[in-house]
N, C-alpha and C. Protein backbone atom coordinates (compact mmCIF):
# COMPACT_ATOMS: atom_id res chain seq x y z
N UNK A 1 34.18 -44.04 -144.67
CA UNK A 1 34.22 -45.48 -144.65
C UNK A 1 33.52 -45.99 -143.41
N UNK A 2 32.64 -46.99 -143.76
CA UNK A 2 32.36 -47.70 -142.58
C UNK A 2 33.09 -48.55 -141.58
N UNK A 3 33.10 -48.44 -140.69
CA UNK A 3 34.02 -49.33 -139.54
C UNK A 3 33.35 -50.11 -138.41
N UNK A 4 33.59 -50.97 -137.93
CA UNK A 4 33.46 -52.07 -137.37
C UNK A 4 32.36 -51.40 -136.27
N UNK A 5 31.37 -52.11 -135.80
CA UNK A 5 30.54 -51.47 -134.89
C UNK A 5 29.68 -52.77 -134.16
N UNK A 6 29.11 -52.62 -132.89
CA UNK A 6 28.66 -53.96 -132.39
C UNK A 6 27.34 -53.99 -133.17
N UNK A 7 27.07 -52.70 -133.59
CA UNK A 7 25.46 -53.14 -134.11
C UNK A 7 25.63 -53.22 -135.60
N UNK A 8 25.05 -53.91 -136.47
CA UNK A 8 25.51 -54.42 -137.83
C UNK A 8 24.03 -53.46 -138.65
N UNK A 9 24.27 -52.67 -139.22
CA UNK A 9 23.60 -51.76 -140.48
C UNK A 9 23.70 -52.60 -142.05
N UNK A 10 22.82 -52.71 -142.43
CA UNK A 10 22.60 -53.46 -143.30
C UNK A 10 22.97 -52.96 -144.47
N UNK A 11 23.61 -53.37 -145.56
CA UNK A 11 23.80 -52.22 -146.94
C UNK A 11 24.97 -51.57 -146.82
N UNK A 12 25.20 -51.53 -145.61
CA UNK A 12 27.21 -50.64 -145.18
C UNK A 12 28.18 -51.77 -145.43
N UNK A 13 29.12 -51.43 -146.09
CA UNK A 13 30.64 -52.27 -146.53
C UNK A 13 30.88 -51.46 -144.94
N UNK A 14 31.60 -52.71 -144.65
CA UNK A 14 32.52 -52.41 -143.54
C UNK A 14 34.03 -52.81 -143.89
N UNK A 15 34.82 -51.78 -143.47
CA UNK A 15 36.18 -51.64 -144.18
C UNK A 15 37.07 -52.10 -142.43
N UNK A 16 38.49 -52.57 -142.98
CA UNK A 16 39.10 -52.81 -141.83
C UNK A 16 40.14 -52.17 -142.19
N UNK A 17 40.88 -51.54 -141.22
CA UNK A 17 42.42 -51.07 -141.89
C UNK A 17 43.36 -51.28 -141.08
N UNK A 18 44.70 -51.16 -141.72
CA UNK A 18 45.62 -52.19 -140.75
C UNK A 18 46.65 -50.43 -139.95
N UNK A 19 47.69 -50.90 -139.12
CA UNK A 19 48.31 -49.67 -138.61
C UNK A 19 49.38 -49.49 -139.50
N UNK A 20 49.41 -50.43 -140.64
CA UNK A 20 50.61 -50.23 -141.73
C UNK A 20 51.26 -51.68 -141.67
N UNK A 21 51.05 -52.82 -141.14
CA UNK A 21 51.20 -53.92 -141.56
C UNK A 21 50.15 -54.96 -142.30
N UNK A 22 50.29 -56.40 -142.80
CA UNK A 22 49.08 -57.09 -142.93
C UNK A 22 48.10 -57.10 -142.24
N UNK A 23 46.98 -57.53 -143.25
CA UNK A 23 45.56 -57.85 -142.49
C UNK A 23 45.84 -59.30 -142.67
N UNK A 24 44.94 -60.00 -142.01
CA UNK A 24 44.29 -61.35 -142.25
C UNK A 24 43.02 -61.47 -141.70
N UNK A 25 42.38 -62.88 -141.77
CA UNK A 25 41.36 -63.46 -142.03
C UNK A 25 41.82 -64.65 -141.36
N UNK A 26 41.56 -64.75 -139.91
CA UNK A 26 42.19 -65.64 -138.50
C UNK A 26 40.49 -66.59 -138.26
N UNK A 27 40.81 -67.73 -138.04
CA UNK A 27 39.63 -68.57 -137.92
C UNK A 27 38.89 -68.11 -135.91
N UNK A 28 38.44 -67.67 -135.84
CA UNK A 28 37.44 -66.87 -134.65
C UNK A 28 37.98 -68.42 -133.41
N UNK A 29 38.20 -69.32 -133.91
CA UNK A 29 38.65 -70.56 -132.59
C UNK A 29 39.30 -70.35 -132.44
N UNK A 30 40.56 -69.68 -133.04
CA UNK A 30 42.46 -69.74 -132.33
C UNK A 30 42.41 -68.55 -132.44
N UNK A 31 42.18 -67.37 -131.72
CA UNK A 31 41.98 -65.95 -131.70
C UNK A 31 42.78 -66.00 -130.63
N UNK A 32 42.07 -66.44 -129.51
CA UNK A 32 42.99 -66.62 -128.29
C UNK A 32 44.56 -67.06 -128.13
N UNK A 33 45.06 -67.54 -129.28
CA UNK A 33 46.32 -68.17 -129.94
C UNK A 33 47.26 -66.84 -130.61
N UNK A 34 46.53 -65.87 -131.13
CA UNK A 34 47.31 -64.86 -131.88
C UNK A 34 47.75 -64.35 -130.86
N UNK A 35 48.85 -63.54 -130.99
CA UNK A 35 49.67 -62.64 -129.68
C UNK A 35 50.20 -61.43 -130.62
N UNK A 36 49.41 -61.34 -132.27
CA UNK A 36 49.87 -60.17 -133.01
C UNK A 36 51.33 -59.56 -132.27
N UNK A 37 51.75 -58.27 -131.93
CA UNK A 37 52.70 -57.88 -132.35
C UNK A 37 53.06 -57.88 -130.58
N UNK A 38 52.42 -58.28 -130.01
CA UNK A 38 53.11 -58.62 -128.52
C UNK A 38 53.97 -59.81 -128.16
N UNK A 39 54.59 -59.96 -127.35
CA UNK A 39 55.33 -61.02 -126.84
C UNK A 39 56.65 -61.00 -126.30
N UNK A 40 57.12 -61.54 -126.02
CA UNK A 40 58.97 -61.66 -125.70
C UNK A 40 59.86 -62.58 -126.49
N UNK A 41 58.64 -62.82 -127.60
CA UNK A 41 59.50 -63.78 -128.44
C UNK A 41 60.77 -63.40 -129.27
N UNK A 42 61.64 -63.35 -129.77
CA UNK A 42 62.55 -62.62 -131.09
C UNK A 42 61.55 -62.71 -132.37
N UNK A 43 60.41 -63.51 -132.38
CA UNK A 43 59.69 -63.58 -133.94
C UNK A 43 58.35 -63.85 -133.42
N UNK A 44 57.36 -62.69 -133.34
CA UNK A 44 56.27 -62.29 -132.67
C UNK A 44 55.13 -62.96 -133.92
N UNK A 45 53.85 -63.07 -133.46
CA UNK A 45 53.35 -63.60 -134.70
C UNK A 45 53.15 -62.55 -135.81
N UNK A 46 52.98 -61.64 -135.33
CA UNK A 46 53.05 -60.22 -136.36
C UNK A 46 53.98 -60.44 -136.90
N UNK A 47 55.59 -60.75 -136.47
CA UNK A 47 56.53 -60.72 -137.61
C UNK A 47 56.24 -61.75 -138.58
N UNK A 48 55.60 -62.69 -138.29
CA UNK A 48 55.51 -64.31 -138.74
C UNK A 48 54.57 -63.86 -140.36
N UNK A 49 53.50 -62.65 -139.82
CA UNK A 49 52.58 -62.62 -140.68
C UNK A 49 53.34 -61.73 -141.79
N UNK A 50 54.20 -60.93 -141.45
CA UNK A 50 54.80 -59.79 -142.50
C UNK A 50 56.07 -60.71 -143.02
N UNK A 51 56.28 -61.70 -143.02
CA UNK A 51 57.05 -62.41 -143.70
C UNK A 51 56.32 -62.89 -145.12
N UNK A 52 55.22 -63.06 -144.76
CA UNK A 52 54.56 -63.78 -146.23
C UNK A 52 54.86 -62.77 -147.43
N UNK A 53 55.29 -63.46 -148.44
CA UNK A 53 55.83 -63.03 -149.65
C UNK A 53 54.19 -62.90 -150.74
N UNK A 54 53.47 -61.97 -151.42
CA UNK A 54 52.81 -62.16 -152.24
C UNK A 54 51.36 -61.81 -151.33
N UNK A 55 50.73 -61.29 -152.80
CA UNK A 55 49.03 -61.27 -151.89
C UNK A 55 48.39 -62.14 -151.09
N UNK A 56 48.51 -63.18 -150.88
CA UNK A 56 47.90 -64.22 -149.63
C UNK A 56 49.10 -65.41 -149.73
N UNK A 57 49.06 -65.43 -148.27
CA UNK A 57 49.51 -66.81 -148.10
C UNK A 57 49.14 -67.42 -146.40
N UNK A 58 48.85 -68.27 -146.36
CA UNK A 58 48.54 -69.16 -144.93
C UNK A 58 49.49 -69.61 -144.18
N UNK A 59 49.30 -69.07 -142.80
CA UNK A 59 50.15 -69.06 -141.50
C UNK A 59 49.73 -69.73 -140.47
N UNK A 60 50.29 -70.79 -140.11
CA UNK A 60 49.84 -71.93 -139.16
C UNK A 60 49.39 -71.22 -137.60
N UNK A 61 48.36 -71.26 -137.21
CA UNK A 61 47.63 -70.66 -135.58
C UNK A 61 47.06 -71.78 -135.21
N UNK A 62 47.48 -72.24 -134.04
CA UNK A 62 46.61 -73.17 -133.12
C UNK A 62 46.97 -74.27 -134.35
N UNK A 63 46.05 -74.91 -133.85
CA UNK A 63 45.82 -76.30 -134.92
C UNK A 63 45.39 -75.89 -136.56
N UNK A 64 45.34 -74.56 -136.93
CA UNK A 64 44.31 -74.23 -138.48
C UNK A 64 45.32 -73.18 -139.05
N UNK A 65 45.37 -72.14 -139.93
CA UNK A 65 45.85 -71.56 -140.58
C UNK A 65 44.99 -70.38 -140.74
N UNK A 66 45.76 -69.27 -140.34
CA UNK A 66 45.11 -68.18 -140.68
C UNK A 66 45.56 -67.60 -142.55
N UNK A 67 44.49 -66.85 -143.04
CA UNK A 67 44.84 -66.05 -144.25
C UNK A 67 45.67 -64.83 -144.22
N UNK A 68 46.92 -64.79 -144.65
CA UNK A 68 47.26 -63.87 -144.60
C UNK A 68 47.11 -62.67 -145.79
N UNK A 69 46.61 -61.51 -145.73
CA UNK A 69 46.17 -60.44 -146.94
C UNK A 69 47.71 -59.73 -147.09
N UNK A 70 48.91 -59.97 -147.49
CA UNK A 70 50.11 -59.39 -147.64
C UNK A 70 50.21 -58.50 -148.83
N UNK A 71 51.17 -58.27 -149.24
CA UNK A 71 51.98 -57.47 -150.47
C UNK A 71 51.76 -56.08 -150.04
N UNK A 72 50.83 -55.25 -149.43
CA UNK A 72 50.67 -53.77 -148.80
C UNK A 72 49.46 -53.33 -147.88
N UNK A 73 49.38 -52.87 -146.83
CA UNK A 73 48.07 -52.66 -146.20
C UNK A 73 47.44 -51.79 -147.00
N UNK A 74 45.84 -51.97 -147.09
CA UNK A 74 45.24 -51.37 -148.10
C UNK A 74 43.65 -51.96 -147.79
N UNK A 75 42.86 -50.97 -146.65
CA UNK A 75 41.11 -50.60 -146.08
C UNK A 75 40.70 -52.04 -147.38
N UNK A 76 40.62 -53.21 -146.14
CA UNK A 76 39.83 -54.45 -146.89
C UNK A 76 38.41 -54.47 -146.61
N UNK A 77 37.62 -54.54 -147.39
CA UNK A 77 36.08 -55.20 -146.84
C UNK A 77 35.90 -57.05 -147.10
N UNK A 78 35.09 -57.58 -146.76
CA UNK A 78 34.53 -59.06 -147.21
C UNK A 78 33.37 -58.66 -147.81
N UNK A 79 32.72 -59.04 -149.48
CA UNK A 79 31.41 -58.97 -149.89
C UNK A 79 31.13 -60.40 -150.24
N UNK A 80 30.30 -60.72 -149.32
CA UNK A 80 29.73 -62.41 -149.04
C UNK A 80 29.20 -62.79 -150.33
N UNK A 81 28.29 -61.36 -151.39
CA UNK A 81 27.86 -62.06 -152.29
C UNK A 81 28.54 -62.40 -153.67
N UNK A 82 30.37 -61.85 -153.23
CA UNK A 82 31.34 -62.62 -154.51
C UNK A 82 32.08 -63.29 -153.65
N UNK A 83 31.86 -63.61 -152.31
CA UNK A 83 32.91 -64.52 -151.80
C UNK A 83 33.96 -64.02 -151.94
N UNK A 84 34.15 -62.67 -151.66
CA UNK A 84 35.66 -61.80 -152.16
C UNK A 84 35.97 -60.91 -151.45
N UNK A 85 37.16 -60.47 -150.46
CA UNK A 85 37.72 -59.95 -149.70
C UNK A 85 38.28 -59.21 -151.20
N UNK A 86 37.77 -57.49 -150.89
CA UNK A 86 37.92 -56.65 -151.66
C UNK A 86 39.15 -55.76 -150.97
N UNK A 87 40.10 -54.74 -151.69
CA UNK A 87 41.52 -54.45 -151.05
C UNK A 87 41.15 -53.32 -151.88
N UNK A 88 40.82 -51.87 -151.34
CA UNK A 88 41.18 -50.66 -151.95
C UNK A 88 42.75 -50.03 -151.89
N UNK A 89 43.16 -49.93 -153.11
CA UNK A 89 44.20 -49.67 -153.58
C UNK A 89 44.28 -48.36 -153.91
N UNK A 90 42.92 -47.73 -155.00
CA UNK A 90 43.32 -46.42 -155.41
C UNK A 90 41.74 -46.58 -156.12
N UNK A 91 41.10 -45.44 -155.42
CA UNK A 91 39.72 -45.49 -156.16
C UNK A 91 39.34 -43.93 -155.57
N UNK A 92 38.98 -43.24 -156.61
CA UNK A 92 38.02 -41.53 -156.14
C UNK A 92 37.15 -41.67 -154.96
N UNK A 93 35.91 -42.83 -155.06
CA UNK A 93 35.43 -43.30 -153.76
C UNK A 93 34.77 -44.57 -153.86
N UNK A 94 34.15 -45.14 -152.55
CA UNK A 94 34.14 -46.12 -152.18
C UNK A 94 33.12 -46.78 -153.60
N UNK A 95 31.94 -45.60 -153.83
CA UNK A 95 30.75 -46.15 -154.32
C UNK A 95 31.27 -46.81 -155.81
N UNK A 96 32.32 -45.98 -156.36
CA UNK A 96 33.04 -46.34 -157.34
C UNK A 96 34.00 -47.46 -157.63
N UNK A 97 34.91 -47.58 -156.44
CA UNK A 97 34.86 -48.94 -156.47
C UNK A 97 34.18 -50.28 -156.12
N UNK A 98 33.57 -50.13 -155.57
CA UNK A 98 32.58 -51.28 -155.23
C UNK A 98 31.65 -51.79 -156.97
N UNK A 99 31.23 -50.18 -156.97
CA UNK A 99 30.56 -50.66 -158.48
C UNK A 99 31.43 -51.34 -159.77
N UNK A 100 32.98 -51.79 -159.59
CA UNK A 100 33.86 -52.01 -160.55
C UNK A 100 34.14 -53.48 -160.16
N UNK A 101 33.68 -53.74 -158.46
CA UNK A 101 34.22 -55.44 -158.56
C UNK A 101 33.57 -56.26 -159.03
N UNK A 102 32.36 -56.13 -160.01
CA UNK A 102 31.84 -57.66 -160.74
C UNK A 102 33.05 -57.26 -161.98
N UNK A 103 33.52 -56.42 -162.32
CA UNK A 103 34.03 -55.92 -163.94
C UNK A 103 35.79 -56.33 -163.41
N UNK A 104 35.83 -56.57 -162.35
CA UNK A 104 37.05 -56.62 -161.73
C UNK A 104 37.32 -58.37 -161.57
N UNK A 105 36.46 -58.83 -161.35
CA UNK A 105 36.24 -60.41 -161.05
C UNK A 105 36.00 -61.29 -162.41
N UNK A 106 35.55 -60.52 -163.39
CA UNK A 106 35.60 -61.02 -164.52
C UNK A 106 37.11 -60.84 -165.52
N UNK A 107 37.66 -59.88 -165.45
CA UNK A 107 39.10 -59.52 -165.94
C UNK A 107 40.30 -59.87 -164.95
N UNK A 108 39.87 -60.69 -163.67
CA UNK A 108 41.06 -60.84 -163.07
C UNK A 108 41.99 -61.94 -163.61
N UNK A 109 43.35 -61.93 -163.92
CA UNK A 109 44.38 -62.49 -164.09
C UNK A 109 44.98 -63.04 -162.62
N UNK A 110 44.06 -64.17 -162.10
CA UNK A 110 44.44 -65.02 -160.69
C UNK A 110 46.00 -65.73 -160.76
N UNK A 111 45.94 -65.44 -159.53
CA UNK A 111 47.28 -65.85 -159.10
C UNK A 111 46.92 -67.64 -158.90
N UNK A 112 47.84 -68.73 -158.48
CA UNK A 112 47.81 -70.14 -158.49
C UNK A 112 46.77 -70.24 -157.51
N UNK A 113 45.95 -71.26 -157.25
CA UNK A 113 44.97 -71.49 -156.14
C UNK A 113 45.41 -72.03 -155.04
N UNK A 114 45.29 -71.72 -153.87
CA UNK A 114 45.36 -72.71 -152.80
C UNK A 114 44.41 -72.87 -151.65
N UNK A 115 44.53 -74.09 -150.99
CA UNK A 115 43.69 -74.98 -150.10
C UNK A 115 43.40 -74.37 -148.78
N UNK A 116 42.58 -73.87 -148.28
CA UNK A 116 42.50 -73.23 -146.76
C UNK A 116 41.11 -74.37 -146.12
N UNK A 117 41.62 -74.98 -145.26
CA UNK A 117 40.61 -75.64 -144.42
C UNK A 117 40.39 -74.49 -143.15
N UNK A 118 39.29 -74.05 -142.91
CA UNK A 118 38.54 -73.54 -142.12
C UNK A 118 37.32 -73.91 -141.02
N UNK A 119 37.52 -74.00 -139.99
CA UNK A 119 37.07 -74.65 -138.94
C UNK A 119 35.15 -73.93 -138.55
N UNK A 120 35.48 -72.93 -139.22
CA UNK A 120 34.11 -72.09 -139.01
C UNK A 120 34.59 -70.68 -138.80
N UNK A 121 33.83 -69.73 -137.91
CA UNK A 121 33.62 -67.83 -138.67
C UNK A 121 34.90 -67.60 -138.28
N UNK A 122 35.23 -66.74 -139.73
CA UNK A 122 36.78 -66.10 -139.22
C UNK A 122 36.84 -64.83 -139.00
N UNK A 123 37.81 -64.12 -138.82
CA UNK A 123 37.38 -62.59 -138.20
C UNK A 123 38.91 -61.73 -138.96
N UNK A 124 38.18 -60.81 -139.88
CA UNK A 124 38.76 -60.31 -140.35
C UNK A 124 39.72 -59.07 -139.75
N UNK A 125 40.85 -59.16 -139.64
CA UNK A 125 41.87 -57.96 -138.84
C UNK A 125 43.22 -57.37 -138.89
N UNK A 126 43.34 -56.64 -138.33
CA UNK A 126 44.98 -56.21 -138.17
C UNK A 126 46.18 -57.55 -137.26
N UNK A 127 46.94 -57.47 -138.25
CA UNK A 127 47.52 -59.38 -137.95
C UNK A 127 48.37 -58.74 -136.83
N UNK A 128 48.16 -57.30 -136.39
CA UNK A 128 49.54 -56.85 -135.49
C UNK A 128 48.84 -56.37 -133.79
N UNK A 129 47.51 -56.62 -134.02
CA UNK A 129 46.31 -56.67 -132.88
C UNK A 129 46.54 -58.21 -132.07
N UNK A 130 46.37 -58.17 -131.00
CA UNK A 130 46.58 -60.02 -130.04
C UNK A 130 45.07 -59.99 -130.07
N UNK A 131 44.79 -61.82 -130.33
CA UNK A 131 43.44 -62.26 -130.61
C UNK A 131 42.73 -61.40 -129.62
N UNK A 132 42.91 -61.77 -128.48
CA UNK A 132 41.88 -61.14 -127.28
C UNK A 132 41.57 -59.69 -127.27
N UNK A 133 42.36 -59.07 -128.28
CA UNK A 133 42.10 -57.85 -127.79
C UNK A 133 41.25 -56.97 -129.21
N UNK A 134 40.35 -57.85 -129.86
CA UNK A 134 40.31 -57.69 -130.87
C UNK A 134 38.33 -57.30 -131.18
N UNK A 135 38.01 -57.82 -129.81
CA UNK A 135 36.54 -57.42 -129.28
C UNK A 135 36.47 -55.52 -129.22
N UNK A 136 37.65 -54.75 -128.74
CA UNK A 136 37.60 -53.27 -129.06
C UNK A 136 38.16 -52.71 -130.04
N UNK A 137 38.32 -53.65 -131.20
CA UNK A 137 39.10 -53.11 -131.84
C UNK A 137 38.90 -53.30 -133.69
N UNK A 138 38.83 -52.46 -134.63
CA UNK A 138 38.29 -52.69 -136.01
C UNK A 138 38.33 -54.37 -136.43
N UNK A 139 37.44 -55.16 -136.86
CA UNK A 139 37.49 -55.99 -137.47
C UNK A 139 36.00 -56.37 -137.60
N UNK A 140 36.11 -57.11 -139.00
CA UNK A 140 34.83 -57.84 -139.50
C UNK A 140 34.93 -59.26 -139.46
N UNK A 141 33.63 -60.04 -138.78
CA UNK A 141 33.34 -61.26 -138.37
C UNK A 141 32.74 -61.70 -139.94
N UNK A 142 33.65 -62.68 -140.47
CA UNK A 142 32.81 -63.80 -141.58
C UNK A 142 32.41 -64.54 -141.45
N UNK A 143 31.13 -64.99 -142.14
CA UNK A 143 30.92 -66.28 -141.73
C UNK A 143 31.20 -67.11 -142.58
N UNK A 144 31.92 -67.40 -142.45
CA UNK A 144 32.47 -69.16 -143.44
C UNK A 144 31.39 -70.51 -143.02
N UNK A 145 31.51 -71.34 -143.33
CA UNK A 145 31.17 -73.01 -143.11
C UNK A 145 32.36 -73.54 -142.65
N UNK A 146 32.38 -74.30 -142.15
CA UNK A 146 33.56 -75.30 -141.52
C UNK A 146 33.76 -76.23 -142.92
N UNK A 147 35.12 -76.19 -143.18
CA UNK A 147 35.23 -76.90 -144.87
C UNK A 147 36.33 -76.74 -145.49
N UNK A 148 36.53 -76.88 -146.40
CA UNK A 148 38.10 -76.66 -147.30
C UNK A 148 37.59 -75.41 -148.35
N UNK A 149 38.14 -74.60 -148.76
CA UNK A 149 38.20 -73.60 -149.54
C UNK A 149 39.19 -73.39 -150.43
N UNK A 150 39.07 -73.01 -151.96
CA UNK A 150 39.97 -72.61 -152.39
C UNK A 150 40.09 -70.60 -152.81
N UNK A 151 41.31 -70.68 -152.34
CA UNK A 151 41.64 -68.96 -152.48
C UNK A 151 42.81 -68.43 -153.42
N UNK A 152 41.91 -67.64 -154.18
CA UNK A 152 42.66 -66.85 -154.66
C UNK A 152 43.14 -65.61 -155.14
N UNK A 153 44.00 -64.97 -155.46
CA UNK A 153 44.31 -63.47 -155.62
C UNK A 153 44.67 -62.63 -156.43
N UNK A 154 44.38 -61.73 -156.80
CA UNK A 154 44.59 -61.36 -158.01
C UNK A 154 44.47 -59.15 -158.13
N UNK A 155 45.92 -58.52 -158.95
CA UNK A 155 45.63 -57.20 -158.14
C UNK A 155 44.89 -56.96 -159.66
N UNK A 156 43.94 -55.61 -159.80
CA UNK A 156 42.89 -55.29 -160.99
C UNK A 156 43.07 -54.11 -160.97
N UNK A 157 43.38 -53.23 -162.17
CA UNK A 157 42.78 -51.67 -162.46
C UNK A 157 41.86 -52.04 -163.28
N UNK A 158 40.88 -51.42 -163.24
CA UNK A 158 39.59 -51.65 -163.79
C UNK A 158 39.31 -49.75 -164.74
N UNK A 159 40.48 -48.91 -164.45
CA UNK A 159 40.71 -47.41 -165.44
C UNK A 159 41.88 -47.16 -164.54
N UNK A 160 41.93 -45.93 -164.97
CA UNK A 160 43.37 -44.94 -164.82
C UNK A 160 43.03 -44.87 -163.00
N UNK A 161 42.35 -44.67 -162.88
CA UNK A 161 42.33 -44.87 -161.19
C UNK A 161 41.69 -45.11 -160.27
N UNK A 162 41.62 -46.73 -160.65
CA UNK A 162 40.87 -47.32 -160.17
C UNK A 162 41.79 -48.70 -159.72
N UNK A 163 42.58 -49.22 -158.50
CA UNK A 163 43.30 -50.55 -158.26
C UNK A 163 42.37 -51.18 -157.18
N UNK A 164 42.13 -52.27 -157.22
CA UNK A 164 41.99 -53.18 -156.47
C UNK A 164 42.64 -54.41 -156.35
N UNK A 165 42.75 -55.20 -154.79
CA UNK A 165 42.79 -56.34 -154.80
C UNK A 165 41.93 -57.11 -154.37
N UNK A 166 42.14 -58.13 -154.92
CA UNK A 166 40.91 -59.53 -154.93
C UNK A 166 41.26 -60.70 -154.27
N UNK A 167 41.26 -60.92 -153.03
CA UNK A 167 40.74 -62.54 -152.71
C UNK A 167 39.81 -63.13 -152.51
N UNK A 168 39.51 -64.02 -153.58
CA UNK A 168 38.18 -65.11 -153.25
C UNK A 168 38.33 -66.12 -152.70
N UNK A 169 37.39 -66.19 -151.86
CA UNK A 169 37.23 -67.98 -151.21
C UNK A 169 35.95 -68.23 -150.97
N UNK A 170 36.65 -69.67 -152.03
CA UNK A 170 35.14 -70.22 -152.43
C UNK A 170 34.92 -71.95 -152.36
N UNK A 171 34.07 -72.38 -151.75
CA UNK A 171 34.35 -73.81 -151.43
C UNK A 171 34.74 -74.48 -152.22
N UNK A 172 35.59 -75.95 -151.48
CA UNK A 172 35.48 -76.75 -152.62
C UNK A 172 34.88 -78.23 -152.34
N UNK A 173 34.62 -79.17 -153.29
CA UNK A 173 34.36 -79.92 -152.65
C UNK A 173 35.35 -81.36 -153.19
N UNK A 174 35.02 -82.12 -152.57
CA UNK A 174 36.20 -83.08 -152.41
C UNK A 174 35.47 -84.49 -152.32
């Protein structure tokens, strides 16, 4: 699997993986705001993020809302050209699943839609990492538009062993 690197190779899925809690998809302005699984609080934002019930749900950071990727950690990529944060679940290998998410995006049974306003690039990561410390550490930079989005989720076997999950976000306009 490919992993996060300062120099960007063109044609490589870059995969993020979590230490066994959620990932999310944190807007790159309130990074400095996350304190992931540090703090002295009794309810750290890491706990805040493993509370979310269901494949995504949005968790208030700074002034914006981060995405939360819940229901099980599971090596996410972003592919910009379905607008879809891809979730390996159970696939022989990578090349195999990748080749199943247009067949996966067409048979998905989506979960309800909801509204994510996004301020600009978000940075895909381990929700149990503190923003700052996230420059040495696995994650993929998206680039979004500053805008409202709608997202949604949906889990896919596409054969006997083959699972994925699917979140898309895809603008909307208003």
């Amino acid at each position: 699997m490919a992993r996060y690197a300062d120099a960007v190779v063109p044609d490589v899925v870059r995969w993020v993986e979590s230490s066994g809690g959620p990932l999310m998809a944190i807007p790159e302005a309130v990074l400095p705001f996350w304190a992931g699984a540090d703090g002295d609080e009794t309810s750290s934002d890491y706990d805040r993020a493993c509370d979310i019930d269901g494949y995504v749900g949005l968790l208030p950071v700074g002034d914006t809302r981060a995405l939360v990727l819940g229901h099980e950690p599971a090596p996410t990529a972003y592919l910009a050209e379905h607008g879809t944060f891809v979730r390996r679940h159970a696939a022989d290998s990578e090349a195999e699943l990748l080749a199943e998410v247009p067949a996966a995006l067409d048979a998905a049974a989506w979960e309800p839609e909801m509204e994510w306003r996004v301020p600009g690039p978000v940075v895909l990561c381990d929700a149990a990492r503190p923003g700052d410390a996230l420059r040495q550490k696995d994650h993929v930079r998206v680039e979004l538009d500053p805008g409202h989005y709608g997202v949604r989720a949906a889990y896919v076997s596409t054969g006997p062993g083959t699972w994925l999950g699917l979140v898309q976000v895809r603008p909307l306009t208003h």
